[in-house]
Each structure stands twice: as structure tokens, then as C-alpha cells.
Protein backbone atom coordinates (compact mmCIF):
# COMPACT_ATOMS: atom_id res chain seq x y z
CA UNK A 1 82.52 132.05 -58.45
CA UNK A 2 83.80 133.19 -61.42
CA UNK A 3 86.02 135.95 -60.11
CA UNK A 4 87.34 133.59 -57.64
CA UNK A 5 88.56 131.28 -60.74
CA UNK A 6 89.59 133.94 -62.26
CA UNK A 7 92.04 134.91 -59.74
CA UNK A 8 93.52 131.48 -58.76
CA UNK A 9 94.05 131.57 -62.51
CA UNK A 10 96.03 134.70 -62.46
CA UNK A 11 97.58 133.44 -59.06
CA UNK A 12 98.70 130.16 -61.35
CA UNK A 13 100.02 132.00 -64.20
CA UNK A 14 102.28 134.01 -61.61
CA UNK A 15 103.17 130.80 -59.09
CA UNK A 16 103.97 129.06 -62.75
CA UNK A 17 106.57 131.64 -63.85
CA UNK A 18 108.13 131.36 -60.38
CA UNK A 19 108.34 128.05 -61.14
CA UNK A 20 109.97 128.18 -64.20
CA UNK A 21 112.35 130.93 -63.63
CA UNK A 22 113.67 128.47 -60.38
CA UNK A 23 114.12 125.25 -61.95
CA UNK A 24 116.03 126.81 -65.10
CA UNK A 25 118.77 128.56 -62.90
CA UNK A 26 118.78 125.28 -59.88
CA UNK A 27 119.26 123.03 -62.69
CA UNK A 28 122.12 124.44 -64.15
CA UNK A 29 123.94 124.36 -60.45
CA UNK A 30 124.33 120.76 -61.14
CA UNK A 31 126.63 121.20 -63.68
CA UNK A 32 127.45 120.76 -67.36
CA UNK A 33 125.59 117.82 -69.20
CA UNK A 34 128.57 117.98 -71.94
CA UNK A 35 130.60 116.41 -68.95
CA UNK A 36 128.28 113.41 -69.12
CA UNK A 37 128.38 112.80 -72.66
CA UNK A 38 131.92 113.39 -74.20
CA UNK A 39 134.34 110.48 -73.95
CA UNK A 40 137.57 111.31 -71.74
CA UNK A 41 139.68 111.99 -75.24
CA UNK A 42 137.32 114.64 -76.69
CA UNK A 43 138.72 117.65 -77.93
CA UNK A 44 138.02 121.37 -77.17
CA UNK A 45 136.84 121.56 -80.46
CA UNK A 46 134.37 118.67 -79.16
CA UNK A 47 133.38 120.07 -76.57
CA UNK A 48 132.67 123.16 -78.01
CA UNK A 49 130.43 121.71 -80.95
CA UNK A 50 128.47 120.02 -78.69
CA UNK A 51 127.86 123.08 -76.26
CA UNK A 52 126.63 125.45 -79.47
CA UNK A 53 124.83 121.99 -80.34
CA UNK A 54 122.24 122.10 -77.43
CA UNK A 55 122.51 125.58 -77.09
CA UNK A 56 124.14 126.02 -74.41
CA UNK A 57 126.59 128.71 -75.39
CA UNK A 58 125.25 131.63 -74.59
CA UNK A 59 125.03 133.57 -71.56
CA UNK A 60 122.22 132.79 -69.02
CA UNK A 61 120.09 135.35 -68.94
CA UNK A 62 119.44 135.08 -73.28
CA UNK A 63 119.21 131.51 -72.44
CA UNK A 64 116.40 131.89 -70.01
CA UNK A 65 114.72 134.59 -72.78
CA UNK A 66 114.73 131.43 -75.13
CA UNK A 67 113.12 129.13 -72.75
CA UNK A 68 110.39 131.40 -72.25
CA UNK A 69 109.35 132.44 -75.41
CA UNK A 70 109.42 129.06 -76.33
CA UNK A 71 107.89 127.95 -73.19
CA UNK A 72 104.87 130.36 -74.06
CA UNK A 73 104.28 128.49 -77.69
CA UNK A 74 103.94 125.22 -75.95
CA UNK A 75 107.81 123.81 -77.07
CA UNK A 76 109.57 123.16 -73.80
CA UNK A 77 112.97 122.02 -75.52
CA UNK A 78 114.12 118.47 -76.37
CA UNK A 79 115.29 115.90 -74.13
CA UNK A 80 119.00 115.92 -74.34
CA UNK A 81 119.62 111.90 -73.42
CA UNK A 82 116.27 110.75 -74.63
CA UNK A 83 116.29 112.88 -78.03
CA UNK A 84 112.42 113.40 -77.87
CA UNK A 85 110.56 116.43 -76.86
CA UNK A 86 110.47 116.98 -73.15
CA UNK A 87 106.41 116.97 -73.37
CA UNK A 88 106.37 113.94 -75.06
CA UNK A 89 108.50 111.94 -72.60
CA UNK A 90 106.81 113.29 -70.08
CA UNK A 91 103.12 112.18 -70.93
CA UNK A 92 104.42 108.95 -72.08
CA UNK A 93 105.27 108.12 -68.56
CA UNK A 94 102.65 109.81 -66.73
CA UNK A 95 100.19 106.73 -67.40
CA UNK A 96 102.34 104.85 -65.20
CA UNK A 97 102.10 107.07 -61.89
CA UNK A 98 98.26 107.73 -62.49
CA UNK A 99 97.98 103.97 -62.62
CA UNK A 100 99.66 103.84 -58.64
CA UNK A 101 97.69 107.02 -57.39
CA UNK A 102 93.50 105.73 -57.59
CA UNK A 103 94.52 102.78 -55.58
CA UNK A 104 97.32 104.32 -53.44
CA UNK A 105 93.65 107.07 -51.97
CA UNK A 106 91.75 104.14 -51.84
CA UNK A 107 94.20 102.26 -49.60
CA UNK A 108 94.34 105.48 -47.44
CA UNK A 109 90.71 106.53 -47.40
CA UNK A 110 89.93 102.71 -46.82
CA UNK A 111 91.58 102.24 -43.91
CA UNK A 112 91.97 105.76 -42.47
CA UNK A 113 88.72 107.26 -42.46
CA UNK A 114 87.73 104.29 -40.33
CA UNK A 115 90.32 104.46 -38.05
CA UNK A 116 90.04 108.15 -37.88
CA UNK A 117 85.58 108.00 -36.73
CA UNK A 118 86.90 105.09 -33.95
CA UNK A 119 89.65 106.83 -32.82
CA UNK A 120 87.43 109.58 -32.18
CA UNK A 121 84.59 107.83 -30.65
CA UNK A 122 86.58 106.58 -28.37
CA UNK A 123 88.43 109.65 -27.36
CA UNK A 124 91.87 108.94 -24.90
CA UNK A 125 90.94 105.04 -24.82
CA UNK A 126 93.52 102.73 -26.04
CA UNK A 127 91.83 102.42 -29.58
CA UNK A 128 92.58 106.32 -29.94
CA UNK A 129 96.42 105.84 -28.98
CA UNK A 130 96.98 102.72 -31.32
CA UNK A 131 95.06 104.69 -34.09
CA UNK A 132 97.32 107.66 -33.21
CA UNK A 133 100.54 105.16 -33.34
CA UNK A 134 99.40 104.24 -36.44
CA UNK A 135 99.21 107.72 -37.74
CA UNK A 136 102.71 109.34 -36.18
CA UNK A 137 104.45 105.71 -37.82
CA UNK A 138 102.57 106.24 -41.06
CA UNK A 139 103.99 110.11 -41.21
CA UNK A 140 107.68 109.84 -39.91
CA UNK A 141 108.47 106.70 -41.46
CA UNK A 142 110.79 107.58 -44.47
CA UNK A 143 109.09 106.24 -47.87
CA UNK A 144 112.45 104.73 -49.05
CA UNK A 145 113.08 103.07 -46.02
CA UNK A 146 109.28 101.41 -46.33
CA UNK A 147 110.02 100.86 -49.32
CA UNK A 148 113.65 98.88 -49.12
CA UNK A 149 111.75 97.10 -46.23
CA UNK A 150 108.91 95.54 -47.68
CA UNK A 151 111.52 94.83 -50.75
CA UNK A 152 113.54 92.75 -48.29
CA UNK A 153 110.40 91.27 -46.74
CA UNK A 154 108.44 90.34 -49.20
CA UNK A 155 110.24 89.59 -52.45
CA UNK A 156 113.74 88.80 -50.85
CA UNK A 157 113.44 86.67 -47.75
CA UNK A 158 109.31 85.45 -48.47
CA UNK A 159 109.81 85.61 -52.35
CA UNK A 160 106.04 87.06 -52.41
CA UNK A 161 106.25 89.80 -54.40
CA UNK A 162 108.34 90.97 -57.06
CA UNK A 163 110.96 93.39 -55.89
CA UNK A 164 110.73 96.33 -59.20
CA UNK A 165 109.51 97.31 -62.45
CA UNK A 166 105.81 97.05 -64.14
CA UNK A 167 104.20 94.30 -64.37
CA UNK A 168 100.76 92.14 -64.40
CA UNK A 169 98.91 93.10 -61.04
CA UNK A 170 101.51 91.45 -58.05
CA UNK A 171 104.06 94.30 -59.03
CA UNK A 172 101.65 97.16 -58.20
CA UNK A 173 101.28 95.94 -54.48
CA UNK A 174 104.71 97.57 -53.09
CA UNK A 175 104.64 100.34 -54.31
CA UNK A 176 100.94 101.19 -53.39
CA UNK A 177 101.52 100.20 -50.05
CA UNK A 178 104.71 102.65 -50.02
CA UNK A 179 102.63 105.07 -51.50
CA UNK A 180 99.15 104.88 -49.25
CA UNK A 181 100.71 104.69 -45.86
CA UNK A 182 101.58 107.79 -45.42
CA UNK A 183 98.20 108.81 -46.71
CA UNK A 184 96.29 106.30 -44.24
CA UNK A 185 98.05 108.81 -41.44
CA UNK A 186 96.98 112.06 -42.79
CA UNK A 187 93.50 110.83 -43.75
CA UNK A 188 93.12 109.47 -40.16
CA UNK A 189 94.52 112.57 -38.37
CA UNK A 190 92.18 115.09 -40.58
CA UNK A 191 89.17 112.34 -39.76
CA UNK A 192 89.49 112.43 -35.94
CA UNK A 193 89.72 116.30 -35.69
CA UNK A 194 87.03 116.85 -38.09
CA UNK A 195 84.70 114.27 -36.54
CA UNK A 196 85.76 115.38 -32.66
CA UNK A 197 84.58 119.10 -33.69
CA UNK A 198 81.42 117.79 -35.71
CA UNK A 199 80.30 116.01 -32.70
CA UNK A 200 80.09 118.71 -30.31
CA UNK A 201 78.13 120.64 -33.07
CA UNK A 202 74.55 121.87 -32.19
CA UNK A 203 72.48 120.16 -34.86
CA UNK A 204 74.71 116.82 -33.46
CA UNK A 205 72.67 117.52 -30.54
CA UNK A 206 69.40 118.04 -31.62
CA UNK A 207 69.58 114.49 -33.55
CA UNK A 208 70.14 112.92 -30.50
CA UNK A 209 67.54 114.73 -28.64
CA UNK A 210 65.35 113.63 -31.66
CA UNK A 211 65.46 109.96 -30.92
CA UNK A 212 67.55 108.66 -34.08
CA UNK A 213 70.17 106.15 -32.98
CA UNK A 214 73.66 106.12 -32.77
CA UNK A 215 74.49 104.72 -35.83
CA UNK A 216 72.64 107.69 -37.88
CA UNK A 217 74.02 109.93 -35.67
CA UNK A 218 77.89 109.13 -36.43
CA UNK A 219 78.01 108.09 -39.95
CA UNK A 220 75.41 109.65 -41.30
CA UNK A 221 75.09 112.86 -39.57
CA UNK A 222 78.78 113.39 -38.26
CA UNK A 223 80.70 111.83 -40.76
CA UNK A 224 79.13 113.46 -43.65
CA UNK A 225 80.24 117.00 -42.76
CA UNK A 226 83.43 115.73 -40.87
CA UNK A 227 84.59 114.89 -44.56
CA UNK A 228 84.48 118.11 -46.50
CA UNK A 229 88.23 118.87 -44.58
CA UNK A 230 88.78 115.77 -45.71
CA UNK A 231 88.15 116.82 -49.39
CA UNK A 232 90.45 119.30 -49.64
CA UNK A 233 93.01 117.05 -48.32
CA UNK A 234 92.37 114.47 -50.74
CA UNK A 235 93.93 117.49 -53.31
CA UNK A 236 96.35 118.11 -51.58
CA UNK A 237 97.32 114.43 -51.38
CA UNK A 238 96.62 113.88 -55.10
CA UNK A 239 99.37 116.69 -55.82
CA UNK A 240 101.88 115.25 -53.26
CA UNK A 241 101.34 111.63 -55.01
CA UNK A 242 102.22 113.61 -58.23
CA UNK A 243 105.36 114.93 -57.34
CA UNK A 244 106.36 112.40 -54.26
CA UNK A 245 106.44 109.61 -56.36
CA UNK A 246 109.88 110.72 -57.41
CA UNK A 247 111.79 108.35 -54.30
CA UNK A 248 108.78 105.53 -54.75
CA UNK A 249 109.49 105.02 -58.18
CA UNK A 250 113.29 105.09 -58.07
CA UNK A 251 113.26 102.75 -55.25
CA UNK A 252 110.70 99.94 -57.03
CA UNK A 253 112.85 101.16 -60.74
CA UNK A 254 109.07 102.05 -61.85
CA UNK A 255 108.86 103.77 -65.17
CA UNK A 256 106.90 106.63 -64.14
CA UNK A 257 107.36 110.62 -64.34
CA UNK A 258 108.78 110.22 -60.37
CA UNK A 259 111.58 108.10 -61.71
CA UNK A 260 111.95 110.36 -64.53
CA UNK A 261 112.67 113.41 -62.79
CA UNK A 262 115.52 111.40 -61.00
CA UNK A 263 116.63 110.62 -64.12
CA UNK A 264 116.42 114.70 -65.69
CA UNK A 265 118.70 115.10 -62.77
CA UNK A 266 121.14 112.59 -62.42
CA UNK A 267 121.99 112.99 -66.56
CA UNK A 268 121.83 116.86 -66.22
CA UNK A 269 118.84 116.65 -68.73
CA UNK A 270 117.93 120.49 -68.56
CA UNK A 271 115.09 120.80 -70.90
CA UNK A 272 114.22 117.43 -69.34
CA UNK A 273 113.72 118.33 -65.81
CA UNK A 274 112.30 121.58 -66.39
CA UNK A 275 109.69 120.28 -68.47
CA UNK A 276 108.68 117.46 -66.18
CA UNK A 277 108.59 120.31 -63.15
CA UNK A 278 106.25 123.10 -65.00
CA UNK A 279 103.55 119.94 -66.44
CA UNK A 280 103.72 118.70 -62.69
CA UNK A 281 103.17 122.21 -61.35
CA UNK A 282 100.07 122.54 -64.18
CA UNK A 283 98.48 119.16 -62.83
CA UNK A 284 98.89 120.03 -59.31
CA UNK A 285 97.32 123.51 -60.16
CA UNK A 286 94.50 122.29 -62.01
CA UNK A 287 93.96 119.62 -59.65
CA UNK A 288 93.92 122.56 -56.32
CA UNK A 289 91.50 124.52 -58.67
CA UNK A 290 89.25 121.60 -58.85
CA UNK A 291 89.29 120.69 -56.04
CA UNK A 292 88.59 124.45 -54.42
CA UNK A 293 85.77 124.18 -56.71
CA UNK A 294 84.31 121.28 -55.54
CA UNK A 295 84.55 122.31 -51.96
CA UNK A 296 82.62 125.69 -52.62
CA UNK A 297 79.85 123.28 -53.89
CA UNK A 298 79.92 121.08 -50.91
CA UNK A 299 80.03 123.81 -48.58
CA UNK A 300 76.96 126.27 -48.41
CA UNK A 301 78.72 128.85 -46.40
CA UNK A 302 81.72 129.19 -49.34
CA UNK A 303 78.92 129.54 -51.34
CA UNK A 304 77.37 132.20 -49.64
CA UNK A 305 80.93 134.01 -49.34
């Protein structure tokens, strides 16, 4: 166990420089953020002051040096619109999307781990092709679209619901049910193929042969090993919440690290944006690791490997 960590550590470290070495050149193909901020009558001399200013003078390759080494000390630049350390904006808003995610898995294990153990106990019936509706509407729907939808819905033509920002508990509804649906597909999907293969297993068998009922069978028996896939998706969910929240957020104006990535690159905020990309890359990392971790536990034959 410990050389496995050990690698996916080293693996990290590598997929994190990749990382960083793609978002500093990208970022700069959207331009100059001196365009942004000097006034239409500003001088060369203006402009000029302002470039050596943010340090942005110098050719790219001693620029990406800089980042780096500073990168390595923990100083990931300073935001150029927000004037604050990059780090610091960052974990001030990343409360607000950790508040969305817990309830955005609950709404999808909630409602598609259910749906996936009926659709497949009842295997090619109708139940199985309205849960499999459900799932191919909950994964090609656009999030935005949902999103504008239940806007117009809800808070424009019902007046239910407010339409944006963060609030007392009403405002956290939208965007959790923007968030979760495409997660009550994927949960459901992962369900049904795990459960359809569990029950055809051998020791499936033998509990029926050994008189316990039905019920034991499927959600105790079945269902307990039909969820360790369904583990490792929850990480990989959990990551895509992380960095998928960017068109949620913008959509419901929610001030959360989604919304401010849109915002690193709409304003050209370099040392923004590639701050908010490496500490999402470290969460989603970590949060892999864990969860690889967790799954060697819950899996004897990992283990043994």
C-alpha cells in the first residue's frame, strides 16, 4: 500500500506540472489584461508602466521560470483585478461550492441508486426503459440549459424560487438540482450494471439456494458489493462537481470558485486563473487518492494485489 501511494504521488507531482505548464501558456492566448484596464487615452508610456508593473515584460519562457519557482514556495502570484493573492481568493470562495456538492451526491445517490437496483430487477420491462430515459435525459441535457429552465420555471413564471446569488436555504435548491441531475444518471447507470453482474454471481446463488428471502438477497447481499463501482464513481463525481461548477455557478451568479474561474478568464486574470486551476487539480488529486484508498480497503482482492 505504501508503494502504491507513493507512486500516485509521484504520478501527481508529474500530472501537476503538466498542469501548470498548460494553463500558463493557454491563458496568455486570450490576450493582454493591460487591454482591459487602461482607459482608451492612455499613453505608451502607460501602457508600458503597467506591463513592467505586473510583470509582464519579459519574454515567456523567464516568465514561466518565475511562476515556477514561485509556484514551488507556495506564492502563486496576485490577483491582478482583485489585488489579493490568488490562494487567498481562491479559498475564500471555495466554501461556497463545497456548500452545493454534499447535497448535490445526496440528491444523486438518493434517487439513483434506487432507480438503478429496480431498473435492474426488472431487466427490459418498462420500469428499466423509463429508468434508462431518465438516465440518457439526465446525461445529454446541457447544465446551462437546466439551469436557464428551471430559472424561467420556477422563479420567473411560478415566482418559487429565487432566480441567483446566496442566500438563506430556498436559493440553494436550483442550483443543486442543476448540479445532481446529471449525477442521478451516472449513479443509476453504474447501479444497474453493477447490480445486473452481482446477481448472476455464484455466492448470489448459493443465498438463494440457502432459503433467505428476496429482500436479503438484493439489498443486502447484491447491493452491498454492486456499490464498491459505485465508490469510485462517487470520486470521480466529487472532482467533476469541483471543476463543473464553473457553468452552474455563472448561470445562478453564485459566488463560488466555478464562477471565479469564469471570471480569471473573462478579465484575463493570469495569476488568477492559474491559481484557481493547480488548487482544483490538488483537490481533485487528493480526493482520487482517497478515494483509491478507500476502495483497496473495501475490496479484498485490491488488497491482496
Amino acid at each position: 500500500m505504501k508503494r502504491f501511494i507513493a507512486r500516485r504521488l509521484m504520478q501527481g507531482v508529474v500530472l501537476l506540472f503538466m498542469v501548470a505548464t498548460i494553463v500558463f501558456f493557454l491563458g496568455r492566448l486570450t490576450g493582454n489584461p493591460v487591454d482591459l484596464m487602461l482607459p482608451e487615452d492612455a499613453t505608451a508610456e502607460d501602457r508600458a508602466h503597467l506591463i513592467q508593473t505586473l510583470d509582464l515584460d519579459g519574454p515567456l519562457s523567464d516568465q514561466f521560470l518565475i511562476f515556477i519557482g514561485k509556484a514551488l514556495h507556495g506564492d502563486l502570484g496576485n490577483s491582478i483585478r482583485m489585488k489579493q493573492p490568488a490562494v487567498e481568493a481562491f479559498f475564500d470562495r471555495l466554501p461556497n461550492t463545497l456548500v452545493l456538492i454534499p447535497w448535490a451526491l445526496l440528491l444523486g445517490m438518493m434517487l439513483g441508486i434506487p432507480l438503478g437496483v429496480v431498473a435492474a430487477l426488472n431487466r427490459g420491462g418498462w420500469l428499466d426503459r423509463a429508468a434508462g430515459t431518465v438516465a440518457v435525459l439526465g446525461v445529454a441535457m446541457p447544465s446551462f440549459w437546466l439551469g436557464v429552465l428551471l430559472i424561467f420555471v420556477f422563479s420567473v413564471e411560478l415566482g418559487w424560487l429565487p432566480s441567483s446569488r446566496m442566500g438563506g436555504p430556498a436559493h440553494y435548491i436550483l442550483p443543486v438540482i442543476t448540479l445532481g441531475t446529471f449525477l442521478v444518471a451516472g449513479f443509476m447507470r453504474i447501479t444497474r450494471s453493477a447490480m445486473l453482474e452481482v446477481m448472476e454471481s455464484e455466492f448470489v446463488k448459493l443465498a438463494r439456494i440457502k432459503g433467505l428471502s428476496e429482500t436479503t438477497v438484493i439489498w443486502k447481499h447484491c447491493l452491498r458489493n454492486a456499490l464498491i463501482p459505485v465508490l469510485t464513481l462517487w470520486g470521480v463525481f466529487v472532482g467533476n462537481l469541483i471543476t463543473g461548477a464553473i457553468v452552474t455557478e455563472t448561470v445562478f451568479a453564485w459566488p463560488g470558485i466555478g464562477r471565479l474561474t469564469y471570471e480569471a478568464v473573462i478579465y484575463r486574470d493570469f495569476p488568477l486563473l492559474q491559481a484557481v486551476i493547480i488548487l482544483k487539480s490538488i483537490l481533485i488529486l487528493t480526493i482520487n487518492l482517497g478515494v483509491d484508498i478507500l476502495y483497496a480497503y473495501v475490496d479484498p482482492r485490491i488488497r491482496l494485489a
